[in-house]
N, C-alpha and C. Protein backbone atom coordinates (compact mmCIF):
# COMPACT_ATOMS: atom_id res chain seq x y z
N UNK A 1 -22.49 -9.88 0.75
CA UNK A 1 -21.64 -8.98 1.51
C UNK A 1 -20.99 -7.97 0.56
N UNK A 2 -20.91 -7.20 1.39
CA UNK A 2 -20.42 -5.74 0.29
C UNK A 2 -19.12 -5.60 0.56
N UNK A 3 -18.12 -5.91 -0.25
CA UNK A 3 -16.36 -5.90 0.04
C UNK A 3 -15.67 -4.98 -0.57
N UNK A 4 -15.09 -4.08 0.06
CA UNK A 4 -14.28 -3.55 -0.27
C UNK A 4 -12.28 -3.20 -0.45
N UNK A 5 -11.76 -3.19 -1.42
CA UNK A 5 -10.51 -3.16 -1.28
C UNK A 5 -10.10 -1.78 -1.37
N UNK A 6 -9.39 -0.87 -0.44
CA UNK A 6 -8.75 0.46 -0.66
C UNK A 6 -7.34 0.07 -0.87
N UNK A 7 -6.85 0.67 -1.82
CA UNK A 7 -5.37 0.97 -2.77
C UNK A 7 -5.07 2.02 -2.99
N UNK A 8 -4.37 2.27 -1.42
CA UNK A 8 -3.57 3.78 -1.41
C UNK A 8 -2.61 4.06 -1.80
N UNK A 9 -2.42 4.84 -3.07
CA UNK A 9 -0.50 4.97 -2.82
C UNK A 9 -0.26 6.77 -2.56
N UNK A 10 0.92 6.61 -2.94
CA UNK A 10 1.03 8.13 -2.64
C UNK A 10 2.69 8.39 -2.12
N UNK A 11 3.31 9.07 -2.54
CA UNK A 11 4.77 9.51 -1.88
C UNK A 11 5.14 8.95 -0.78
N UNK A 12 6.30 8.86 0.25
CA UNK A 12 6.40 8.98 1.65
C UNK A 12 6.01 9.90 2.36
N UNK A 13 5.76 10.17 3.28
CA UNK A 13 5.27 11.23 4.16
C UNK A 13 3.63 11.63 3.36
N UNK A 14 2.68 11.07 2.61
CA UNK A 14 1.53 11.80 2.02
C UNK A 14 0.52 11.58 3.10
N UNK A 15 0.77 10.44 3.73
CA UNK A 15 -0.42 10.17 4.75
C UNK A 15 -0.91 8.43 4.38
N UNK A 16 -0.35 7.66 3.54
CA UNK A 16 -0.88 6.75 3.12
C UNK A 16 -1.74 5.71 4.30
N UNK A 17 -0.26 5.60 5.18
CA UNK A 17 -0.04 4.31 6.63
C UNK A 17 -1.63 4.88 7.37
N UNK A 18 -1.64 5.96 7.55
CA UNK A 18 -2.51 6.91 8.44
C UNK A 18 -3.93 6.89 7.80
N UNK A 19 -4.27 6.77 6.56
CA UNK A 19 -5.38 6.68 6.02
C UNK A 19 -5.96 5.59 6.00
N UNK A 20 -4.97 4.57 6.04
CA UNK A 20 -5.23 3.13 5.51
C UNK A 20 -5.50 2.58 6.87
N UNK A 21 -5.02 2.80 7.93
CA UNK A 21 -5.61 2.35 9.75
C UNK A 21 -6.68 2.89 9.78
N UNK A 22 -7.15 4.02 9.46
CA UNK A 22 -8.21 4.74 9.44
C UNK A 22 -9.66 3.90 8.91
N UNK A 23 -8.75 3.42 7.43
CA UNK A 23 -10.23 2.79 6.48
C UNK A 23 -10.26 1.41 7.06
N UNK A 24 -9.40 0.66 7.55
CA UNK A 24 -9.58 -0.37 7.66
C UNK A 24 -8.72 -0.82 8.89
N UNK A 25 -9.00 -0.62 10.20
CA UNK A 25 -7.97 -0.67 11.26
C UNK A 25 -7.47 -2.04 11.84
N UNK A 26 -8.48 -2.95 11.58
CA UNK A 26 -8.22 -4.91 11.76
C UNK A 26 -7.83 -5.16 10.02
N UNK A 27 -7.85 -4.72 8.98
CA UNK A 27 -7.08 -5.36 7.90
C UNK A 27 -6.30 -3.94 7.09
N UNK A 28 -5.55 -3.46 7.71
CA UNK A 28 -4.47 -2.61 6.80
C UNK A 28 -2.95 -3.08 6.93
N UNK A 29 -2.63 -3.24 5.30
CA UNK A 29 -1.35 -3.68 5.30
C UNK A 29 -0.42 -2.75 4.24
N UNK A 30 0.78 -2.92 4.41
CA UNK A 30 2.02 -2.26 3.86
C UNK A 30 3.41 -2.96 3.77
N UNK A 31 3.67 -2.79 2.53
CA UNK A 31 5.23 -3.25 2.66
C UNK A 31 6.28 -2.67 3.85
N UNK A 32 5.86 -1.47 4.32
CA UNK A 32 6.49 -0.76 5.48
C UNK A 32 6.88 -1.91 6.75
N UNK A 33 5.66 -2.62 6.83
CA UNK A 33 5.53 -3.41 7.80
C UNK A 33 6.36 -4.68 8.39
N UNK A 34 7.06 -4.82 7.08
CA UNK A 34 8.10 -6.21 7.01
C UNK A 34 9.19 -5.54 7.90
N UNK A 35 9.44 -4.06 7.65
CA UNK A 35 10.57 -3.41 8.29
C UNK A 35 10.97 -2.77 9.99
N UNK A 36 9.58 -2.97 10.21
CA UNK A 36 8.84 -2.49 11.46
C UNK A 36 9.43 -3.05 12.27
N UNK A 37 10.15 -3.13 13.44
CA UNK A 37 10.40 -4.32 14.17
C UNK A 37 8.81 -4.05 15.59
N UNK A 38 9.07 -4.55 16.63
CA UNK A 38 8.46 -4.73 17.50
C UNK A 38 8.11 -3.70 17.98
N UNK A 39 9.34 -3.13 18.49
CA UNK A 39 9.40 -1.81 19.35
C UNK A 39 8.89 -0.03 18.47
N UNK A 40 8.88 -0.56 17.08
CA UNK A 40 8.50 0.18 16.44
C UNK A 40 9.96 0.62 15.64
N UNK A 41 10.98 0.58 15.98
CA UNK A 41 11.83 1.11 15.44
C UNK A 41 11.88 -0.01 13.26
N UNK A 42 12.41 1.45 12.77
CA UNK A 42 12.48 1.09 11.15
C UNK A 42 13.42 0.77 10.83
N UNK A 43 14.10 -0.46 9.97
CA UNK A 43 15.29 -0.89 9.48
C UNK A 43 15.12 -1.15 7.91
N UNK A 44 15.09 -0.34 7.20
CA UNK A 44 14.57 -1.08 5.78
C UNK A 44 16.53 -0.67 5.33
N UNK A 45 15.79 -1.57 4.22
CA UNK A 45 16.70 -2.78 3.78
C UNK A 45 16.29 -3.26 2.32
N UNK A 46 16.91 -2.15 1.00
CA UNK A 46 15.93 -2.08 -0.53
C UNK A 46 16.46 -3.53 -0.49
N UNK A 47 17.15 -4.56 -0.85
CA UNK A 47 17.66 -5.94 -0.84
C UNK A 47 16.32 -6.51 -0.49
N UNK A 48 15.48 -6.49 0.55
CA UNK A 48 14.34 -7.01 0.58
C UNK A 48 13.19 -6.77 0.40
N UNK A 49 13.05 -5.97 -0.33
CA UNK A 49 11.50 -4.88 -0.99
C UNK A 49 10.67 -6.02 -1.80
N UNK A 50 11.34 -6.72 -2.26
CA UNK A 50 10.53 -8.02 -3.37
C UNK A 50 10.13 -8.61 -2.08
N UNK A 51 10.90 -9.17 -1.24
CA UNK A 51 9.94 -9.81 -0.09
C UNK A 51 8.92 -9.49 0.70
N UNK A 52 9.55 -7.97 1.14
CA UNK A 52 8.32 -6.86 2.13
C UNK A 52 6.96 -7.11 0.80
N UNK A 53 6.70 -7.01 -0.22
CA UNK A 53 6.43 -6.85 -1.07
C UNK A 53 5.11 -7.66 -1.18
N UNK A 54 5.76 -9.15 -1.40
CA UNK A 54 5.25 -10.33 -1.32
C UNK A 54 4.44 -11.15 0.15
N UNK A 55 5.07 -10.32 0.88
CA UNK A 55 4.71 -10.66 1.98
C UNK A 55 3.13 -9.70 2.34
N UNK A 56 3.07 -8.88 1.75
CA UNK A 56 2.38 -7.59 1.60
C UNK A 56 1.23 -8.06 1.02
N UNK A 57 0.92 -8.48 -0.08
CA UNK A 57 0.06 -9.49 -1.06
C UNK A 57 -0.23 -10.58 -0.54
N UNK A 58 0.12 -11.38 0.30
CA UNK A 58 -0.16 -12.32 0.93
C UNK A 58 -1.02 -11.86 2.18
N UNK A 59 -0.60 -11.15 2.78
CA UNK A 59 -1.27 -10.46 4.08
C UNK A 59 -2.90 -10.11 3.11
N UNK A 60 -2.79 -9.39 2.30
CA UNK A 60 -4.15 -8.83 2.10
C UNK A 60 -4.60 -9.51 1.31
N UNK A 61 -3.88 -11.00 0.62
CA UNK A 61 -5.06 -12.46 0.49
C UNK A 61 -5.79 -12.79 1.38
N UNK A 62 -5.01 -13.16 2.79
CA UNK A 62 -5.62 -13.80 3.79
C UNK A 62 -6.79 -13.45 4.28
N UNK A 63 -6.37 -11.70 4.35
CA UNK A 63 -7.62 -10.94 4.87
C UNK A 63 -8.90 -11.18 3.67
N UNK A 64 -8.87 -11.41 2.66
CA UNK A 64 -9.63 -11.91 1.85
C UNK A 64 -10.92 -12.69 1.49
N UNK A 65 -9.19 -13.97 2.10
CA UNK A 65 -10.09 -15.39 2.40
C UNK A 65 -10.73 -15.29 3.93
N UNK A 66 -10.66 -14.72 4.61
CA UNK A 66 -11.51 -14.72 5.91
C UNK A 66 -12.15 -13.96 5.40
N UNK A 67 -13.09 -12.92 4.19
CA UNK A 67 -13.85 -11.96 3.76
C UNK A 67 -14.11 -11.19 4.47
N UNK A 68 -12.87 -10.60 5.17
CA UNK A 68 -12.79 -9.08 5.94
C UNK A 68 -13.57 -8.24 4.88
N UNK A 69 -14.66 -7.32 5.34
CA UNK A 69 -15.09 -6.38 4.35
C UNK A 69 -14.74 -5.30 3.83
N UNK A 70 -13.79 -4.69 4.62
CA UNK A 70 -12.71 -3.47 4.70
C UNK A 70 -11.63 -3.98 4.42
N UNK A 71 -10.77 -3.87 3.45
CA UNK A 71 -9.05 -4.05 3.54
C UNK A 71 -8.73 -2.96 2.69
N UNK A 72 -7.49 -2.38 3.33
CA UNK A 72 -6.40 -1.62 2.82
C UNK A 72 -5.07 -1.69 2.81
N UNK A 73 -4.67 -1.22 1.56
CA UNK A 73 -3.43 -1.42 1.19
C UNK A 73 -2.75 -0.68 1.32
N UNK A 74 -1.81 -0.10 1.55
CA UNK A 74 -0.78 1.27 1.56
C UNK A 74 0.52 1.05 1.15
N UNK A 75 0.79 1.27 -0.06
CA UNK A 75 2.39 1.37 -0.92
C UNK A 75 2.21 2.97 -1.56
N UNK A 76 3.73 2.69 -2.02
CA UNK A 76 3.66 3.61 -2.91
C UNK A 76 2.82 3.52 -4.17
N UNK A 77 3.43 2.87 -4.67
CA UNK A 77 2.87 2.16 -5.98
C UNK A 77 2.80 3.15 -7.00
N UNK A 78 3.74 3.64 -7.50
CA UNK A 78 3.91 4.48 -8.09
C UNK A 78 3.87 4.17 -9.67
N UNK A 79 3.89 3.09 -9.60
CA UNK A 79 3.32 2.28 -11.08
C UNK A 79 2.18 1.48 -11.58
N UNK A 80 1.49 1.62 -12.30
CA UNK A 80 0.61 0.53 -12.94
C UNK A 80 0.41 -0.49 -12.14
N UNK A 81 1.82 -1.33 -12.56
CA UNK A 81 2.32 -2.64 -12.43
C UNK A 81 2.20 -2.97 -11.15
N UNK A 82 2.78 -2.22 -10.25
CA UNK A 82 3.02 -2.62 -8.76
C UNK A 82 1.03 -2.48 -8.04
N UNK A 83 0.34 -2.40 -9.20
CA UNK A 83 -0.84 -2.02 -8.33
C UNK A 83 -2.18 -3.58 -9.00
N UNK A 84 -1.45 -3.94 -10.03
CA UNK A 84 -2.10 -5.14 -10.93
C UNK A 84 -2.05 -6.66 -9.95
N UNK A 85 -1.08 -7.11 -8.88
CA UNK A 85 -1.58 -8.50 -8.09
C UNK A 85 -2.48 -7.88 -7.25
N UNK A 86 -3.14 -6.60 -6.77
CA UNK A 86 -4.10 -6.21 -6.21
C UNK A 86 -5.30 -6.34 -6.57
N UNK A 87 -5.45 -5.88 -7.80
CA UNK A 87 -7.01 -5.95 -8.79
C UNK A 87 -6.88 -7.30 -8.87
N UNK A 88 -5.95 -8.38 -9.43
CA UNK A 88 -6.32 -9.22 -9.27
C UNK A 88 -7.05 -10.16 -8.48
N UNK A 89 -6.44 -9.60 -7.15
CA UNK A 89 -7.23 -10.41 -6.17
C UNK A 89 -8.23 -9.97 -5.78
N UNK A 90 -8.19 -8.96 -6.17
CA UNK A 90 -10.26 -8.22 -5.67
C UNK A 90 -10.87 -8.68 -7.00
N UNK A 91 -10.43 -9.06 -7.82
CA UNK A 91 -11.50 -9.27 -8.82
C UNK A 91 -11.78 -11.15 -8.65
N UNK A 92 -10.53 -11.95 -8.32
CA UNK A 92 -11.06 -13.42 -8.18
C UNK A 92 -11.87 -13.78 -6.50
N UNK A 93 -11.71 -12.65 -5.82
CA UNK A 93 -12.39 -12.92 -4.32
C UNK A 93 -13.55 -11.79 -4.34
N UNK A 94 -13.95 -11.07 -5.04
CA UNK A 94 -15.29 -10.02 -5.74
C UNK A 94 -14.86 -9.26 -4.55
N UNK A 95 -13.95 -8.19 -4.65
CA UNK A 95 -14.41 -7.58 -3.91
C UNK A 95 -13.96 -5.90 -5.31
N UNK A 96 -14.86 -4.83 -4.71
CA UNK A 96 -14.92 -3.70 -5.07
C UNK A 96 -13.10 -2.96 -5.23
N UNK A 97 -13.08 -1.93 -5.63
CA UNK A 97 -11.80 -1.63 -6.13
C UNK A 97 -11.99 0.00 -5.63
N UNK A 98 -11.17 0.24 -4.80
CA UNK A 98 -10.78 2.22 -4.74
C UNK A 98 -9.42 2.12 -4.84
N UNK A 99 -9.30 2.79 -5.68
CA UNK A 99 -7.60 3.62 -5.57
C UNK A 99 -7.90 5.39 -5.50
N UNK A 100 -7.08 5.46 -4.02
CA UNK A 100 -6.84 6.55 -3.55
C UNK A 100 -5.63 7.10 -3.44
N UNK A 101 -5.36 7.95 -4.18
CA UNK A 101 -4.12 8.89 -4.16
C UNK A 101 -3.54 9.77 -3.09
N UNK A 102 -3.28 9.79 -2.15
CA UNK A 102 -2.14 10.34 -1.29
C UNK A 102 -1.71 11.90 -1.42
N UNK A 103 -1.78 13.39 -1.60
CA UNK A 103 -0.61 14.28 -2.48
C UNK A 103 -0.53 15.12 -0.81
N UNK A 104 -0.34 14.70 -0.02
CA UNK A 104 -0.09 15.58 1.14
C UNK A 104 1.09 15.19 1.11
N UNK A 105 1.78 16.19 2.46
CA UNK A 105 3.35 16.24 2.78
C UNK A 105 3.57 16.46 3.83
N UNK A 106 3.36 15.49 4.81
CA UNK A 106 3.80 15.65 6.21
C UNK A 106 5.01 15.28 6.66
N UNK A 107 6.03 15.04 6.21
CA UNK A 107 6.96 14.41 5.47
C UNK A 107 7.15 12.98 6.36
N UNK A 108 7.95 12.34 5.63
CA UNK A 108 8.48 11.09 5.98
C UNK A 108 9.04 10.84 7.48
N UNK A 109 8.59 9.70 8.23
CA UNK A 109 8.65 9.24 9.28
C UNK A 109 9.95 8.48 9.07
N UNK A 110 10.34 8.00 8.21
CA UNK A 110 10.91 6.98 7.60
C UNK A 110 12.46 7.93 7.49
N UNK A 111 12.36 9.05 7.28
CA UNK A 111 13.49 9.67 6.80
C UNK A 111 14.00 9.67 4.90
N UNK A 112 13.15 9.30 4.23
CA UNK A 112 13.65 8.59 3.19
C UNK A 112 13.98 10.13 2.07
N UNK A 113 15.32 9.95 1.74
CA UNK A 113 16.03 11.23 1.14
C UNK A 113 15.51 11.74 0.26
N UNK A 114 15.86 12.84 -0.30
CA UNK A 114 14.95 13.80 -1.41
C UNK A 114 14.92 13.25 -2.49
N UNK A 115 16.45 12.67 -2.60
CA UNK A 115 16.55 11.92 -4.45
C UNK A 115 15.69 10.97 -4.10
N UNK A 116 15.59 10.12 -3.18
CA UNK A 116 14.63 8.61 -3.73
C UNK A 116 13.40 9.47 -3.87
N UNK A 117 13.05 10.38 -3.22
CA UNK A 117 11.89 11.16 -3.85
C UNK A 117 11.51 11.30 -5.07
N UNK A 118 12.58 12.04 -5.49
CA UNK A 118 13.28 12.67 -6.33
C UNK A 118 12.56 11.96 -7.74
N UNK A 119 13.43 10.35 -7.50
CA UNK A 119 13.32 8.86 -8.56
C UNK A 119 11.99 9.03 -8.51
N UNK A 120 11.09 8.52 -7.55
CA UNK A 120 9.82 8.28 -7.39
C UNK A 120 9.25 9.27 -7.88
N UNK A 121 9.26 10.74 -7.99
CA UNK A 121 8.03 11.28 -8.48
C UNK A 121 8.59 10.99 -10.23
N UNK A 122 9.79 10.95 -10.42
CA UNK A 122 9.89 10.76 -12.28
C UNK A 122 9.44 9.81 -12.68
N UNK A 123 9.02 9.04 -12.03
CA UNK A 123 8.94 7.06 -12.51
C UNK A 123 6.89 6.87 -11.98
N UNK A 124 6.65 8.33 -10.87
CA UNK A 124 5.12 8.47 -11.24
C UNK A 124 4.15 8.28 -12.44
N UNK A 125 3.59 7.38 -12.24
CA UNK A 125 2.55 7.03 -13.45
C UNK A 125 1.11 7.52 -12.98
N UNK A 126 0.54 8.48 -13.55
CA UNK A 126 -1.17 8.89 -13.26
C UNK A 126 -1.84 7.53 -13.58
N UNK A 127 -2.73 7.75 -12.29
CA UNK A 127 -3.69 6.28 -12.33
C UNK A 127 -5.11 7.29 -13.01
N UNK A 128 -5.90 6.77 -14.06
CA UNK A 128 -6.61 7.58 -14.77
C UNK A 128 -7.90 6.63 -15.48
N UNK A 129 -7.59 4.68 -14.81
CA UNK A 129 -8.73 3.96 -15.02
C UNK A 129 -10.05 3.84 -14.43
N UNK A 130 -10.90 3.75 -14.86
CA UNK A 130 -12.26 3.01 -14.26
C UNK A 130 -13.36 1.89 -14.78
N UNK A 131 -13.09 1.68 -13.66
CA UNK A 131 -13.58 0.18 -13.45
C UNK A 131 -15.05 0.34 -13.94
């Protein structure tokens, strides 16, 4: 089977959520999602980002271990680091590796202010590996 993992990041508002239903519409996940309630309405809450987080990585194990062939991820991930328990798990469950970058601006659904922008594009790390 031919497996693939997509690892979108990209700003708020770039299009990430929207690309990632697109590539993979039965396995796309996001830390966004912990915040989501039912009705759709957003409550985030930085105090729980390590959990949305974790909970996030776990979701796109599972999809894994059932060897969904499509999964996508959608964070920011504006670091290295935050993008490394991903490769990991595509590399111990074989599956293939895309990281796709995000640079559109439709802006944020989320509302999320200019400075956290702001932080986030200074703390941007160019992804520039291949596999």
């Amino acid at each position: 089977m031919n497996k693939i993992l997509y690892i979108i990041r990209g700003l708020p508002g770039s299009g990430k959520s929207t690309l990632a239903k697109q590539l993979a519409p039965k396995a796309s996940c996001e830390a966004d999602d912990y915040f989501t309630r039912q009705g759709g309405e957003y409550n985030f809450d930085a105090s729980k980002l390590p959990i949305a987080h974790e909970i996030c990585r776990n979701q796109v194990e599972q999809h894994m271990m059932v060897d969904k062939s499509v999964i996508a991820v959608a964070n920011t991930f504006s670091q290295m680091r935050e993008m490394t328990p991903y490769f990991d798990l595509a590399d111990h469950y074989g599956y293939r590796k895309s990281v796709i970058e995000c640079k559109n601006n439709f802006g944020s659904i989320h509302d999320v202010p200019d400075y956290v922008i702001d932080r986030m594009v200074k703390r941007w790390e160019v992804y520039d590996y291949i596999f």
